[in-house]
Protein backbone atom coordinates (compact mmCIF):
# COMPACT_ATOMS: atom_id res chain seq x y z
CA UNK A 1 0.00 0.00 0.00
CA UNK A 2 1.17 3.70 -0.94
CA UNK A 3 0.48 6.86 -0.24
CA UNK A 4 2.13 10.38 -0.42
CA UNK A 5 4.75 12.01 2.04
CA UNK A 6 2.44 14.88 3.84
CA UNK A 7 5.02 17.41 2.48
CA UNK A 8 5.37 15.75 -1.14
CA UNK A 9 3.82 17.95 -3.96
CA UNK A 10 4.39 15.69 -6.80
CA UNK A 11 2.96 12.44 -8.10
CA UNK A 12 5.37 10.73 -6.15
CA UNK A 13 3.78 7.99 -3.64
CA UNK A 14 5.24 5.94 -0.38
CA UNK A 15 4.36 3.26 1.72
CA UNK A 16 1.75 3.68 4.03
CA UNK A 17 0.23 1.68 7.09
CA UNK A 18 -3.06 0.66 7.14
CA UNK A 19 -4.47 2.19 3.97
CA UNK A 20 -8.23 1.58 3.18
CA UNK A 21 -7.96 -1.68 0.99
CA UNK A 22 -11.17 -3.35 0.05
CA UNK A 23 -11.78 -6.41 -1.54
CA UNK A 24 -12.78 -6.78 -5.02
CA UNK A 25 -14.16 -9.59 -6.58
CA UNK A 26 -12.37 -13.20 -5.76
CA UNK A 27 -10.82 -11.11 -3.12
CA UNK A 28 -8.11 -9.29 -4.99
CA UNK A 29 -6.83 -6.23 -3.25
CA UNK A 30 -8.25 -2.97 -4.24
CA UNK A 31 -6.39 0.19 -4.10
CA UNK A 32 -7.67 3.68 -3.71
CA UNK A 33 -5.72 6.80 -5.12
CA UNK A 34 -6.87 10.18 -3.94
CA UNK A 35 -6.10 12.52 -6.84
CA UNK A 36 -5.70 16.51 -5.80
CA UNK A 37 -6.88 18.66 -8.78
CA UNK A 38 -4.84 21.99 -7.96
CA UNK A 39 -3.94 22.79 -11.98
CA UNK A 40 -6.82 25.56 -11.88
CA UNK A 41 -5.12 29.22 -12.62
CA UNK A 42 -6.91 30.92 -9.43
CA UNK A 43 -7.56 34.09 -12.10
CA UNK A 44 -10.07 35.56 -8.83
CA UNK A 45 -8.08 34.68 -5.88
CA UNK A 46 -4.97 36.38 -7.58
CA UNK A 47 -2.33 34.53 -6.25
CA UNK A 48 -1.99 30.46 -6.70
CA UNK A 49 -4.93 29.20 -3.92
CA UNK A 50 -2.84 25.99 -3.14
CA UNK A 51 -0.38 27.79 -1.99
CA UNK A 52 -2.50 30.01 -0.08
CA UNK A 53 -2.45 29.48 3.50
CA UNK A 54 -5.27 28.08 6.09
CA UNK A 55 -4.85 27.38 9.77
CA UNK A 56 -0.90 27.42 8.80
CA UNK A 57 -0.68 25.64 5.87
CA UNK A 58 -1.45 25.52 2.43
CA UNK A 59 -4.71 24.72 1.04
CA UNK A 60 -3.14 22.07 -0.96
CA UNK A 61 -1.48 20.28 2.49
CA UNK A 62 -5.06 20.18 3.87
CA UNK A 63 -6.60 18.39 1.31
CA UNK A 64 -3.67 15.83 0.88
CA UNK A 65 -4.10 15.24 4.36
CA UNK A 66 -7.53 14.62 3.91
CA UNK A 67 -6.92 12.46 0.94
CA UNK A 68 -4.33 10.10 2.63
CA UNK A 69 -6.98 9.93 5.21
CA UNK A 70 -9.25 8.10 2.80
CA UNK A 71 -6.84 6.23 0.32
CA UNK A 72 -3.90 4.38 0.10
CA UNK A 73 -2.09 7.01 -1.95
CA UNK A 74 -2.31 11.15 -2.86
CA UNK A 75 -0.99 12.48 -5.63
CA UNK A 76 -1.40 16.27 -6.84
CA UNK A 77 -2.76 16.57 -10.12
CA UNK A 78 -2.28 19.37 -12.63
CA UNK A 79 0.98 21.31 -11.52
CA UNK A 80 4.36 21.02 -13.01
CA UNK A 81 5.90 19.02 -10.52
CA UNK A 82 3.08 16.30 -10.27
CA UNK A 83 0.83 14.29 -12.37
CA UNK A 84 -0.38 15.78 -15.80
CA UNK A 85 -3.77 16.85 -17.09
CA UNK A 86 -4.56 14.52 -19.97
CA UNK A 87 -4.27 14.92 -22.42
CA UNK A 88 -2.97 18.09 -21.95
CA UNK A 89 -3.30 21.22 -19.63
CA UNK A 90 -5.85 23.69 -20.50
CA UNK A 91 -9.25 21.10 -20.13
CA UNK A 92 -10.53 22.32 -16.46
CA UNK A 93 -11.24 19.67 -14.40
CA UNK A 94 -11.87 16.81 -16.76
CA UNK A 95 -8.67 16.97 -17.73
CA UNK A 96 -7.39 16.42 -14.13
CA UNK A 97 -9.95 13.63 -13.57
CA UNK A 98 -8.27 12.00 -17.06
CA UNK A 99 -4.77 12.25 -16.00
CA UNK A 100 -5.60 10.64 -12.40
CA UNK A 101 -7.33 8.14 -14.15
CA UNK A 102 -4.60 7.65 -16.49
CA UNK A 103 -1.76 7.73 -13.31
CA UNK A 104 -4.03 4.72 -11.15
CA UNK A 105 -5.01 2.62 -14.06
CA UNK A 106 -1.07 2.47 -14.76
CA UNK A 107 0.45 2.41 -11.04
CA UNK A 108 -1.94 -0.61 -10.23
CA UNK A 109 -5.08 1.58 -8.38
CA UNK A 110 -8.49 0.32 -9.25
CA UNK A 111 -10.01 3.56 -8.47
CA UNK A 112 -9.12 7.08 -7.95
CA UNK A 113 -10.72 9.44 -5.17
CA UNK A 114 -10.74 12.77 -7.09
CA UNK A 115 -10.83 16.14 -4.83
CA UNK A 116 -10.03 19.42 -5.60
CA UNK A 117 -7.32 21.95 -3.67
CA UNK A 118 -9.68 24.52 -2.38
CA UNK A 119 -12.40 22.77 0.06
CA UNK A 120 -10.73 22.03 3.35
CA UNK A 121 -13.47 21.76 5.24
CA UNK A 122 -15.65 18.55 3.82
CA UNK A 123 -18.92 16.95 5.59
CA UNK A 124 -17.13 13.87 7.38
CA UNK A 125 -19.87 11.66 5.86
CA UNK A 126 -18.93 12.65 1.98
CA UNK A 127 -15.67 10.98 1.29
CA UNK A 128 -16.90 7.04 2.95
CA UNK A 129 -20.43 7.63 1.23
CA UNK A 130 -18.45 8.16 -2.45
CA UNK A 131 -16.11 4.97 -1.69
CA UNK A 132 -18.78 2.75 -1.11
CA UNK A 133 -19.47 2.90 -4.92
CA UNK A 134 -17.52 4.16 -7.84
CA UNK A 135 -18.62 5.26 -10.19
CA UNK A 136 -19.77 7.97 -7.80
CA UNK A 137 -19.68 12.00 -7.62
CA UNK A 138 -20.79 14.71 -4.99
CA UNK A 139 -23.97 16.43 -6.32
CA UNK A 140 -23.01 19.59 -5.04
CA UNK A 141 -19.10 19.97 -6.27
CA UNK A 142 -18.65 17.06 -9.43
CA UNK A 143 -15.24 17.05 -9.25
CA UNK A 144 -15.29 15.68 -5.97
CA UNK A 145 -15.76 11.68 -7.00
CA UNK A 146 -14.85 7.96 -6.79
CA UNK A 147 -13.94 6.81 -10.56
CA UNK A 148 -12.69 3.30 -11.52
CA UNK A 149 -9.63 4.08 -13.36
CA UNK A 150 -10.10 1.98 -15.78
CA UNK A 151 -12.33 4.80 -17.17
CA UNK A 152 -9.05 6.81 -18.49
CA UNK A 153 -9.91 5.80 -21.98
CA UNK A 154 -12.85 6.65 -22.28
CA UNK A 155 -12.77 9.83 -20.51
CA UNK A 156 -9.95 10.79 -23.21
CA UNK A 157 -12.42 9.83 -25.72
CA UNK A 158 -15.14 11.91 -24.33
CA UNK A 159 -12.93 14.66 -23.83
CA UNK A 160 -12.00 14.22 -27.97
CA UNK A 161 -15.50 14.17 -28.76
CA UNK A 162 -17.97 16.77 -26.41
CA UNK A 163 -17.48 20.24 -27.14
CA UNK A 164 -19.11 20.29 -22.73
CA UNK A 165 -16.02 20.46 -20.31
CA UNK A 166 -18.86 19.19 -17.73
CA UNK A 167 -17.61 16.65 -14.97
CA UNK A 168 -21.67 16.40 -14.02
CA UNK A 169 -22.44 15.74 -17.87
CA UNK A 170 -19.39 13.03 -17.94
CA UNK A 171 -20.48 11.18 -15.00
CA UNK A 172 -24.22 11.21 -15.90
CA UNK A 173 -23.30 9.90 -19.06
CA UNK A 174 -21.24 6.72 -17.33
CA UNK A 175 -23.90 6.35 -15.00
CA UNK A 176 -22.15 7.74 -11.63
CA UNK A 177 -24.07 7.58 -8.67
CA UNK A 178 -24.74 11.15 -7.61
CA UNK A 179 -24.62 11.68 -3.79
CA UNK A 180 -25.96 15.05 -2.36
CA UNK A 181 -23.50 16.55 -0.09
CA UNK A 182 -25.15 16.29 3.55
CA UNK A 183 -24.04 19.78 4.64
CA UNK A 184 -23.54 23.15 2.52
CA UNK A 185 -20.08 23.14 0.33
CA UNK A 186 -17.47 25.98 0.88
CA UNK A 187 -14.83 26.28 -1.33
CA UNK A 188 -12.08 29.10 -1.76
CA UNK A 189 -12.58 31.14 -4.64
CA UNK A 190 -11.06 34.46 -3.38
CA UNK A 191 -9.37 35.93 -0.72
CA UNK A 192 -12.80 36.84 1.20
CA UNK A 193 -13.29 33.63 0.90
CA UNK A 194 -10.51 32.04 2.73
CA UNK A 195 -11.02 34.78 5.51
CA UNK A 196 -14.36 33.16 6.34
CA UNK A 197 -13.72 29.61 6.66
């Protein structure tokens, strides 16, 4: 089992005790990859939000925290010192989603826990209630889902073929379960915003 050094930024991953490893079917091992999407260009915070600073630390050392948490490995998706958009930069969050996908599939993970870098402050219930299914996504946020990565290639195909850059459009069209967040969502989108959490 793997997962990311707390103060590792790139797509790197390490061992890790006691990881959440179900069972699939015939009772092969199932590993769980928590993907951070943090490629977004922050145009209204101003500054790069992952870098931005909560309770100490940045935004993007929350969530990986949170991730490892949850999965048996983190990686950060969408900067230039970790895993790369697929199948290139410039796609928003689907193209995040496809290079996790892409990463697990070939690093031996049978699903990937997407998240992005600006929510530090999920409903505890949200992250099990995705893993017990995946395809799954959160209602409220999309790009917060549970996606078996051996949807890369068809996400790539997707992505070549909609003119939509719509996570909730994707995973309605692959049949993800939908789960309604079970409190109110705040992400960072500006300054103000990171003042108020």
């Amino acid at each position: 089992m793997q997962r990311a050094d707390a103060g590792d930024a790139q797509g790197r991953a390490e061992p890790r005790a006691g990881g959440q490893v179900g069972a699939g079917a015939g009772g092969a091992i199932r590993l769980i990859l928590a993907a951070i999407l943090a490629g977004g260009q922050s145009r209204r915070f101003g500054t790069d939000k992952a870098a931005a600073l909560y309770r100490g630390r940045p935004l993007l050392d929350h969530m990986r925290a949170l991730g490892a948490e949850q999965a048996d490995a983190v990686v950060v998706v969408g900067r230039d010192d970790g895993v790369c958009d697929r199948p290139h930069a410039g796609l928003g969050p689907l193209g995040g989603i496809a290079g996790a996908l892409a990463y697990g599939a070939a690093h031996g993970y049978a699903s990937v826990l997407t998240l992005p870098c600006d929510m530090p402050l999920l409903p505890e219930p949200l992250l099990p209630a995705l893993l017990r299914r995946a395809p799954s996504f959160c209602l409220d946020a999309p790009v917060i889902g549970h996606w078996p990565s051996a949807l890369a290639p068809s996400l790539l195909r997707h992505i070549a073929e909609s003119p939509r850059r719509s996570v909730q459009n994707w995973a309605r069209s692959i049949g993800a379960l939908p789960i309604p967040s079970p409190a109110p969502l705040v992400n960072v989108n500006t300054p103000d915003d990171l003042l108020a959490l």
